[in-house]
C-alpha atoms as a PDB file:
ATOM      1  CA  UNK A   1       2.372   1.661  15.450  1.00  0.00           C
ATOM      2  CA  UNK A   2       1.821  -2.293  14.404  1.00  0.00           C
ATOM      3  CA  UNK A   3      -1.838  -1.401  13.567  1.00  0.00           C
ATOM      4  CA  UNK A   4      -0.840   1.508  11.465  1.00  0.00           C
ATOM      5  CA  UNK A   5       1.766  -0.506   9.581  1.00  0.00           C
ATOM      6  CA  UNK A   6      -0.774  -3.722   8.871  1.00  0.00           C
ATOM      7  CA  UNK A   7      -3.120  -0.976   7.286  1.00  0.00           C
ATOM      8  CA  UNK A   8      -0.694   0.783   5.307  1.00  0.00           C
ATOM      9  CA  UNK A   9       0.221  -2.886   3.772  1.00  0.00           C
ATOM     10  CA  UNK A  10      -3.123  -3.801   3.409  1.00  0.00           C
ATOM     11  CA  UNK A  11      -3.600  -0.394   1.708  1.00  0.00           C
ATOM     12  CA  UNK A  12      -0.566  -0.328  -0.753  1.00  0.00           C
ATOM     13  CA  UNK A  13      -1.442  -4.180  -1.468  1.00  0.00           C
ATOM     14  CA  UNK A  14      -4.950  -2.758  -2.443  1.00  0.00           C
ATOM     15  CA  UNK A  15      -3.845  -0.265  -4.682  1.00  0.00           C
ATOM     16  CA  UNK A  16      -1.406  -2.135  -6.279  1.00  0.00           C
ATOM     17  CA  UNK A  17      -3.856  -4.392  -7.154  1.00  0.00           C
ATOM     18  CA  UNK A  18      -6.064  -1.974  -9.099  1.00  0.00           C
ATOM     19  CA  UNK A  19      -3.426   1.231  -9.675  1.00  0.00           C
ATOM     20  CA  UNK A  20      -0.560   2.270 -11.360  1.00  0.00           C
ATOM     21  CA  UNK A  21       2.435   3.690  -9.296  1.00  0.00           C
ATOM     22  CA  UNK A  22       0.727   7.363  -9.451  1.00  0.00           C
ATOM     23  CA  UNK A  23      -1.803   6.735  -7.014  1.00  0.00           C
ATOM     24  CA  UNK A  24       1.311   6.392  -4.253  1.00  0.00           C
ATOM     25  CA  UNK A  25       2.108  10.015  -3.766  1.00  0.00           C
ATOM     26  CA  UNK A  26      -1.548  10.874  -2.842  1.00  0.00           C
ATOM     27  CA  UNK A  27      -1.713   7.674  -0.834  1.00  0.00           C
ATOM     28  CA  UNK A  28       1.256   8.433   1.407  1.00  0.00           C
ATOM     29  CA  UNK A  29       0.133  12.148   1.703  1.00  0.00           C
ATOM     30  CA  UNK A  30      -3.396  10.935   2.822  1.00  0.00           C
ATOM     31  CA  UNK A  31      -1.343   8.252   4.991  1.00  0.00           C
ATOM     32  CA  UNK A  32       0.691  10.810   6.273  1.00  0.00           C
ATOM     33  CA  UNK A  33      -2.142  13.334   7.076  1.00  0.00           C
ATOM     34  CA  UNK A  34      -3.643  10.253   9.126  1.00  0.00           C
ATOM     35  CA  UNK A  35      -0.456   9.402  10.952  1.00  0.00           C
ATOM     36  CA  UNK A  36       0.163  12.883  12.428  1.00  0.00           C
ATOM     37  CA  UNK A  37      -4.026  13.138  13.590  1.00  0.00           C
ATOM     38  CA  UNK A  38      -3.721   9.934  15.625  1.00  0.00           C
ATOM     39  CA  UNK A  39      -0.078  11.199  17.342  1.00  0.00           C
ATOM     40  CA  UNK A  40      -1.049  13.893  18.976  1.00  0.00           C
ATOM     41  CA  UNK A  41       0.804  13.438  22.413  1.00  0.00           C
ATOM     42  CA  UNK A  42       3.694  11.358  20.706  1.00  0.00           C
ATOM     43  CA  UNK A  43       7.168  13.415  20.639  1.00  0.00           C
ATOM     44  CA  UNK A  44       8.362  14.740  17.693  1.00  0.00           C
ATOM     45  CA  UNK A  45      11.001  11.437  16.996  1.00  0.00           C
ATOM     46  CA  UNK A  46       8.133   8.829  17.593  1.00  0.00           C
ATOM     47  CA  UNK A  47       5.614  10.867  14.495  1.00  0.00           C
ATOM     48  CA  UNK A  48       8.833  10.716  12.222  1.00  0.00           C
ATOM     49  CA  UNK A  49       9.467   7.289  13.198  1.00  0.00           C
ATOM     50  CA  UNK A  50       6.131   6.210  12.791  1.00  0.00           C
ATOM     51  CA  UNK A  51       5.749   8.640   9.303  1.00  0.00           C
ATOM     52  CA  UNK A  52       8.946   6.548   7.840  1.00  0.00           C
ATOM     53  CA  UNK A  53       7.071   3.199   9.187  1.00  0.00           C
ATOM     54  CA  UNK A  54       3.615   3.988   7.298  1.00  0.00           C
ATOM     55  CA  UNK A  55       5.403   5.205   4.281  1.00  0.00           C
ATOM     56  CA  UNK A  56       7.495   2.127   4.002  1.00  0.00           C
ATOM     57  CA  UNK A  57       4.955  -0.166   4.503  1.00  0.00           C
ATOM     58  CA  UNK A  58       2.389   1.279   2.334  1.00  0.00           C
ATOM     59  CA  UNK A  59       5.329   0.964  -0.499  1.00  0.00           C
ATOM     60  CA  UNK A  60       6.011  -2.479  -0.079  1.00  0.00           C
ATOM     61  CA  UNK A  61       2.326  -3.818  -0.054  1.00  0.00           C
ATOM     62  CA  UNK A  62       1.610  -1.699  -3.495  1.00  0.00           C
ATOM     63  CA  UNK A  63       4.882  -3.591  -4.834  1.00  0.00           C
ATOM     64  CA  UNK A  64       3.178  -6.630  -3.160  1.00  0.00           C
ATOM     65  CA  UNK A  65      -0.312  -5.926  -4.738  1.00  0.00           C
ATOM     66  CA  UNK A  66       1.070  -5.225  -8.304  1.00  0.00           C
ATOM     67  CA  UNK A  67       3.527  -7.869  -8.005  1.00  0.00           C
ATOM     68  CA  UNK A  68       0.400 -10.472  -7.450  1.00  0.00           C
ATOM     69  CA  UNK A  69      -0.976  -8.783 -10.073  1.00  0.00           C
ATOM     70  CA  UNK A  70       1.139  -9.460 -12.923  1.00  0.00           C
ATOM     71  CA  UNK A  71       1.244 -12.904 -11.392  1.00  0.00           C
ATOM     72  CA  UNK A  72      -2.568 -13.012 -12.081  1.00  0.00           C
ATOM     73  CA  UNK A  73      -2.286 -11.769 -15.077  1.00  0.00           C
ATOM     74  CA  UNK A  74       0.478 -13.762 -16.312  1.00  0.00           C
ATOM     75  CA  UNK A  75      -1.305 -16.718 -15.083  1.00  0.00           C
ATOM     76  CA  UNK A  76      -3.913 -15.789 -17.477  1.00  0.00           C
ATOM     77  CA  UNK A  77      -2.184 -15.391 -20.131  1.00  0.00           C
ATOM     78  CA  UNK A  78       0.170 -18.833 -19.973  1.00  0.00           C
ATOM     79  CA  UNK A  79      -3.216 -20.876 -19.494  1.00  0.00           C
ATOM     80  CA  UNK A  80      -5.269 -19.209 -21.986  1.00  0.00           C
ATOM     81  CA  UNK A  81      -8.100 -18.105 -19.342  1.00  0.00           C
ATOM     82  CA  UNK A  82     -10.841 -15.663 -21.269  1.00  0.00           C
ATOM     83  CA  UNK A  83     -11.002 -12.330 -18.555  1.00  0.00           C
ATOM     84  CA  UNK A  84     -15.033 -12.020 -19.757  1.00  0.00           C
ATOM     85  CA  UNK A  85     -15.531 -15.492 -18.264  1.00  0.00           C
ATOM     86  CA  UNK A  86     -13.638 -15.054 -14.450  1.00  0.00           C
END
């Protein structure tokens, strides 16, 4: 379950980089999808545990990834930085 959470934060910090907050609700269907093919002999409270882990996670790194990004972009913006020459 650790390894699916550090990809679903990874993931959601990804996306939030480059997305807006649309691109979630395919990304936790596809996450989702992926969750219950790996848990095959896993009872039915350890998928929905692990479904409300991968969810979670994947929510807090896109509000991670977007959160650097209008940190970048700030940054830019306070310090006069031209985006053709980065």
């Amino acid at each position: 379950m650790l390894t699916h959470t550090v990809v679903a934060m990874l993931s959601g910090a990804v996306l939030g980089l480059r997305y807006k907050v649309l691109i979630l609700a395919p990304a936790i269907m596809f996450a989702l999808v992926f969750v219950v093919g790996l848990a095959r002999e896993a009872g039915i409270w350890w998928l929905a545990l692990d479904m409300v882990v991968v969810t979670t996670a994947l929510q807090l790194g896109y509000l991670g990834g977007s959160a650097l990004a209008a940190a970048r972009s700030a940054a830019k913006l306070c310090y006069g930085v031209n985006s053709a020459s980065s």
